[in-house]
N, C-alpha and C. Protein backbone atom coordinates (compact mmCIF):
# COMPACT_ATOMS: atom_id res chain seq x y z
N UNK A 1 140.95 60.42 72.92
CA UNK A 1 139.69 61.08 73.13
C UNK A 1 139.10 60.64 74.46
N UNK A 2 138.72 62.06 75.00
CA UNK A 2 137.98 61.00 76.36
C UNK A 2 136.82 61.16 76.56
N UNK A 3 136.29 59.80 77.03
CA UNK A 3 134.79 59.93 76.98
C UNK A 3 134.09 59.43 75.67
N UNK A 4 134.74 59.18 75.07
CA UNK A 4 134.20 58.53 73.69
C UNK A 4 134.35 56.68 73.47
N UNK A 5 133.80 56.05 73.23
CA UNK A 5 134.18 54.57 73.33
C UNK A 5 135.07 54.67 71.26
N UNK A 6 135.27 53.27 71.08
CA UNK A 6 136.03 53.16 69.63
C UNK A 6 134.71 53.09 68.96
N UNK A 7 133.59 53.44 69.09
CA UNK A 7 132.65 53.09 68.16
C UNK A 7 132.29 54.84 67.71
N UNK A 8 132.63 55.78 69.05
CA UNK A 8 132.61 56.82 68.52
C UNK A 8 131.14 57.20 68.85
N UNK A 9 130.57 57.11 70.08
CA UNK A 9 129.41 57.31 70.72
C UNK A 9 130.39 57.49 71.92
N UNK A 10 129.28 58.78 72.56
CA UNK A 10 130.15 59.18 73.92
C UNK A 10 129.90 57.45 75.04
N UNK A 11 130.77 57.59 75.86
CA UNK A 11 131.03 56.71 76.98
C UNK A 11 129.60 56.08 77.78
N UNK A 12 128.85 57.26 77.71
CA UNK A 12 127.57 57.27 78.80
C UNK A 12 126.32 56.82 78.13
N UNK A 13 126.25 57.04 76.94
CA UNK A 13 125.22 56.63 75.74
C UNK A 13 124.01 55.46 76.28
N UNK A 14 124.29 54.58 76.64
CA UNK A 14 123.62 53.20 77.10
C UNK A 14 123.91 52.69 78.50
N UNK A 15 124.86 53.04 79.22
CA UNK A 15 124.51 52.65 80.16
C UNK A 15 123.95 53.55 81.32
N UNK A 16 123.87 54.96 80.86
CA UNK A 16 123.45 56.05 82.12
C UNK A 16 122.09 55.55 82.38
N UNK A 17 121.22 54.75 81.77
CA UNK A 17 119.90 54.62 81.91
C UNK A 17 120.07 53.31 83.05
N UNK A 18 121.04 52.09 82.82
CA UNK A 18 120.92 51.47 83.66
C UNK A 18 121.52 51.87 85.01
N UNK A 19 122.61 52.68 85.26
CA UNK A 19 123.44 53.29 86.45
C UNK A 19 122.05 53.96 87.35
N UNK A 20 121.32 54.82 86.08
CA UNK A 20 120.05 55.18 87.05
C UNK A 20 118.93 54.51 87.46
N UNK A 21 118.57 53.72 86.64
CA UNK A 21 118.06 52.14 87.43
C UNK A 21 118.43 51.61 88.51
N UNK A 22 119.58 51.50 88.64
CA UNK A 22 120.25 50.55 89.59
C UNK A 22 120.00 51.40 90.73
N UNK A 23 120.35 52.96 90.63
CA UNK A 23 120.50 53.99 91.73
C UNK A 23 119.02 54.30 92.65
N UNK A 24 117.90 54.35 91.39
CA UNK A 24 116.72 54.66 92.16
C UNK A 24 115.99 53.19 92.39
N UNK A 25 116.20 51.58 92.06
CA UNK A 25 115.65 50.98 92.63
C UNK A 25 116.55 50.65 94.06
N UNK A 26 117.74 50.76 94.16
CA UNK A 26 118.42 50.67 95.16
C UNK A 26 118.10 51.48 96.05
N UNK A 27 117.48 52.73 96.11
CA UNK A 27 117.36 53.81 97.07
C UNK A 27 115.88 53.68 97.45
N UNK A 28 115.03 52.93 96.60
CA UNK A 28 114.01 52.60 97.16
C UNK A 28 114.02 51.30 98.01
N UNK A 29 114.80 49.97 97.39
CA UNK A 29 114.63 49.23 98.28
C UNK A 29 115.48 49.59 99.95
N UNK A 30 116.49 50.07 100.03
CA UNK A 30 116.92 50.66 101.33
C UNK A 30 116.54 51.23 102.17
N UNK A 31 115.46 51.87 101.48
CA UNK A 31 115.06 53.17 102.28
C UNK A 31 114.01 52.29 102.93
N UNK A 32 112.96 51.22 102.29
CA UNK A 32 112.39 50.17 102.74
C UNK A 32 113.24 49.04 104.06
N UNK A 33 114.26 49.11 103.51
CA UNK A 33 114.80 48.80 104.36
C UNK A 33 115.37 49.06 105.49
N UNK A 34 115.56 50.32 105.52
CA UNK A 34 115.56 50.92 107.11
C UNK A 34 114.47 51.15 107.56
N UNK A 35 113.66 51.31 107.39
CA UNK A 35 111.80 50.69 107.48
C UNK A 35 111.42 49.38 108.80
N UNK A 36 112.13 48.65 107.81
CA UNK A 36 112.55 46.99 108.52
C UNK A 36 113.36 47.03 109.30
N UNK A 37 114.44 47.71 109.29
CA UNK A 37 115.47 47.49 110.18
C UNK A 37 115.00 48.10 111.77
N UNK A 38 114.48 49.62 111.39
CA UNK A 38 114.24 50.08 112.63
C UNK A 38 112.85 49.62 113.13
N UNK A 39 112.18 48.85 112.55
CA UNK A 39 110.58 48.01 112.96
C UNK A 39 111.31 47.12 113.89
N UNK A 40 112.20 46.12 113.18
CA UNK A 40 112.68 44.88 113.81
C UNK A 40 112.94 45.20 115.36
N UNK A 41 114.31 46.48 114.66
CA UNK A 41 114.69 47.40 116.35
C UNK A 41 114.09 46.93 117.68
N UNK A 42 112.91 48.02 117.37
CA UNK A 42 111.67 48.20 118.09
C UNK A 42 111.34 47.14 118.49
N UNK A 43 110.42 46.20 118.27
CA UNK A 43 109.97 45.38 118.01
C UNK A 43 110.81 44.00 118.67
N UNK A 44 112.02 44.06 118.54
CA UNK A 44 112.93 43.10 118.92
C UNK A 44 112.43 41.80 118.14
N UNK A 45 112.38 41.57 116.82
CA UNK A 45 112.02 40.69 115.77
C UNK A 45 113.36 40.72 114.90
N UNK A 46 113.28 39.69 114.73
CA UNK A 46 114.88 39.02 114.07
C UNK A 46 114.56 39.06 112.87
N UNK A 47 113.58 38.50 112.20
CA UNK A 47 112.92 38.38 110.76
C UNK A 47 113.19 40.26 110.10
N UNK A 48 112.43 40.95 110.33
CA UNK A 48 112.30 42.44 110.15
C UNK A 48 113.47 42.92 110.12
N UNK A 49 114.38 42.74 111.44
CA UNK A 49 116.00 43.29 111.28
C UNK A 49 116.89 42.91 110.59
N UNK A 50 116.98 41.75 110.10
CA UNK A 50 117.72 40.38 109.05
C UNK A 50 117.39 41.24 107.67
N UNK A 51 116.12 40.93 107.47
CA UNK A 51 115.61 41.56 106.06
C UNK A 51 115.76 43.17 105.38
N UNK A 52 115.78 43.91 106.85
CA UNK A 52 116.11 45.37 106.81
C UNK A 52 117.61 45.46 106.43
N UNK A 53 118.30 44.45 107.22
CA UNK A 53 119.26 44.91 107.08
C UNK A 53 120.24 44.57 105.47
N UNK A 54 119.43 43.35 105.44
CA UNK A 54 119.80 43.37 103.80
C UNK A 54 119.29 43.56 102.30
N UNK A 55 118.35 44.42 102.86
CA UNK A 55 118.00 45.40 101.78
C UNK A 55 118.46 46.61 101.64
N UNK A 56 119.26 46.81 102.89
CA UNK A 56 119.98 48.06 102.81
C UNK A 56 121.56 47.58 102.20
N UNK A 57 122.03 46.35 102.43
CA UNK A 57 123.62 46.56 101.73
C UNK A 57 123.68 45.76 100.65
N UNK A 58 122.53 44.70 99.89
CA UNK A 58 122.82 44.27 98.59
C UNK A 58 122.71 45.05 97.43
N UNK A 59 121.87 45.85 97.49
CA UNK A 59 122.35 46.98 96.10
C UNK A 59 123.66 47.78 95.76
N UNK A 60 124.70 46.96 96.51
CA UNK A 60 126.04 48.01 96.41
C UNK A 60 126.85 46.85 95.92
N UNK A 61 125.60 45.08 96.07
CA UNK A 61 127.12 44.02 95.34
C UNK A 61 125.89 43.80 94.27
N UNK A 62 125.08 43.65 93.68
CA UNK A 62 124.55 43.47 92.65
C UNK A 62 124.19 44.40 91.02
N UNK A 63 125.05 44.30 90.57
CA UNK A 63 125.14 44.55 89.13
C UNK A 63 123.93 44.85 88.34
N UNK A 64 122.87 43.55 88.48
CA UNK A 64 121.71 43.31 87.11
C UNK A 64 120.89 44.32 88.10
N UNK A 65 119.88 44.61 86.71
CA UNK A 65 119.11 46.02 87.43
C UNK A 65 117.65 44.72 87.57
N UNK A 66 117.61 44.04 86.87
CA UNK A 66 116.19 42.47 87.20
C UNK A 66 116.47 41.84 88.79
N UNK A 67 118.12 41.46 88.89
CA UNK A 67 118.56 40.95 89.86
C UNK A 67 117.81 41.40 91.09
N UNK A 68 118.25 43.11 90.85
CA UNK A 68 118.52 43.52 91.76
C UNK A 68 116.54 43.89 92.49
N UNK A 69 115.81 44.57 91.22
CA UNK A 69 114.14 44.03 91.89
C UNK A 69 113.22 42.85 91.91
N UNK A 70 114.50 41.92 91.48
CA UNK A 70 113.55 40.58 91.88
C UNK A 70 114.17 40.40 93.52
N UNK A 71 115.75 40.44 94.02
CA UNK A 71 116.10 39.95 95.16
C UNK A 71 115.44 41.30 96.22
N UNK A 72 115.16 42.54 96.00
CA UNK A 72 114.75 43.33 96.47
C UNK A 72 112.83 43.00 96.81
N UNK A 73 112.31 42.37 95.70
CA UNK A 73 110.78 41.92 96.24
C UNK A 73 110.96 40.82 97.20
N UNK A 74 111.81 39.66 97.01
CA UNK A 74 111.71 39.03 98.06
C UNK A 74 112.38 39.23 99.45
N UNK A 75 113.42 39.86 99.31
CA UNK A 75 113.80 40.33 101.13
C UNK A 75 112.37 41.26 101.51
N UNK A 76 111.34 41.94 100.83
CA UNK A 76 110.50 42.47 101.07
C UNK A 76 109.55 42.15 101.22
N UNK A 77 109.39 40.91 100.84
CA UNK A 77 108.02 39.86 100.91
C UNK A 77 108.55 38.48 102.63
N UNK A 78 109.76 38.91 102.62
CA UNK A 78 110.00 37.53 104.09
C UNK A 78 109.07 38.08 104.82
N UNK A 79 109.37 39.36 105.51
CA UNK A 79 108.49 39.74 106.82
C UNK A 79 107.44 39.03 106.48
N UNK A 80 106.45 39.37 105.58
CA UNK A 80 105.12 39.16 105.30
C UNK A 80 104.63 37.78 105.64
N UNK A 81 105.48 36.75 104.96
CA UNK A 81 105.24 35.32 105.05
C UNK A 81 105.90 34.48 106.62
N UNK A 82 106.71 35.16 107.11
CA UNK A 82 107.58 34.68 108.56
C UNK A 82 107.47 35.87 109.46
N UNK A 83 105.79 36.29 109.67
CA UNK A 83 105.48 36.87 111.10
C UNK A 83 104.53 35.98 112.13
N UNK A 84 105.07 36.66 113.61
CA UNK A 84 104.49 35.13 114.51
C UNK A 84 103.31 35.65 114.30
């Protein structure tokens, strides 16, 4: 059977809610993050471009959907606390 697990609930049952978690906090923190990235750009600030830039590629290695908006508030909170 495909698409069915052995319990006999389709495949997608429980985790489509977290896949879409993961998808729309990831697309928000990125999109924040090219935010940062192209501020830093500009700006020629290392802090802003550092942080931009890794808010744009850790949602593609992190799994937990908590992980992923707790490490997403703090690359989003550096600028804030490490501007000259």
């Amino acid at each position: 059977m495909r698409g069915v697990l052995s319990s006999g609930r389709p495949a997608s049952h429980g985790s489509a809610v977290v896949n879409e978690s993961r998808l729309l906090w990831g697309l928000l923190f990125s999109s924040v993050g090219v935010g940062f990235f192209l501020y830093g750009k500009q700006q020629r600030s290392i802090v802003p471009l550092v942080c931009g830039l890794a808010l744009v590629i850790y949602p593609y290695f992190i799994a937990n959907v908590i992980a992923t908006v707790a490490i997403g508030i703090g690359l989003t909170s550096i600028p804030y606390f490490f501007r000259k």
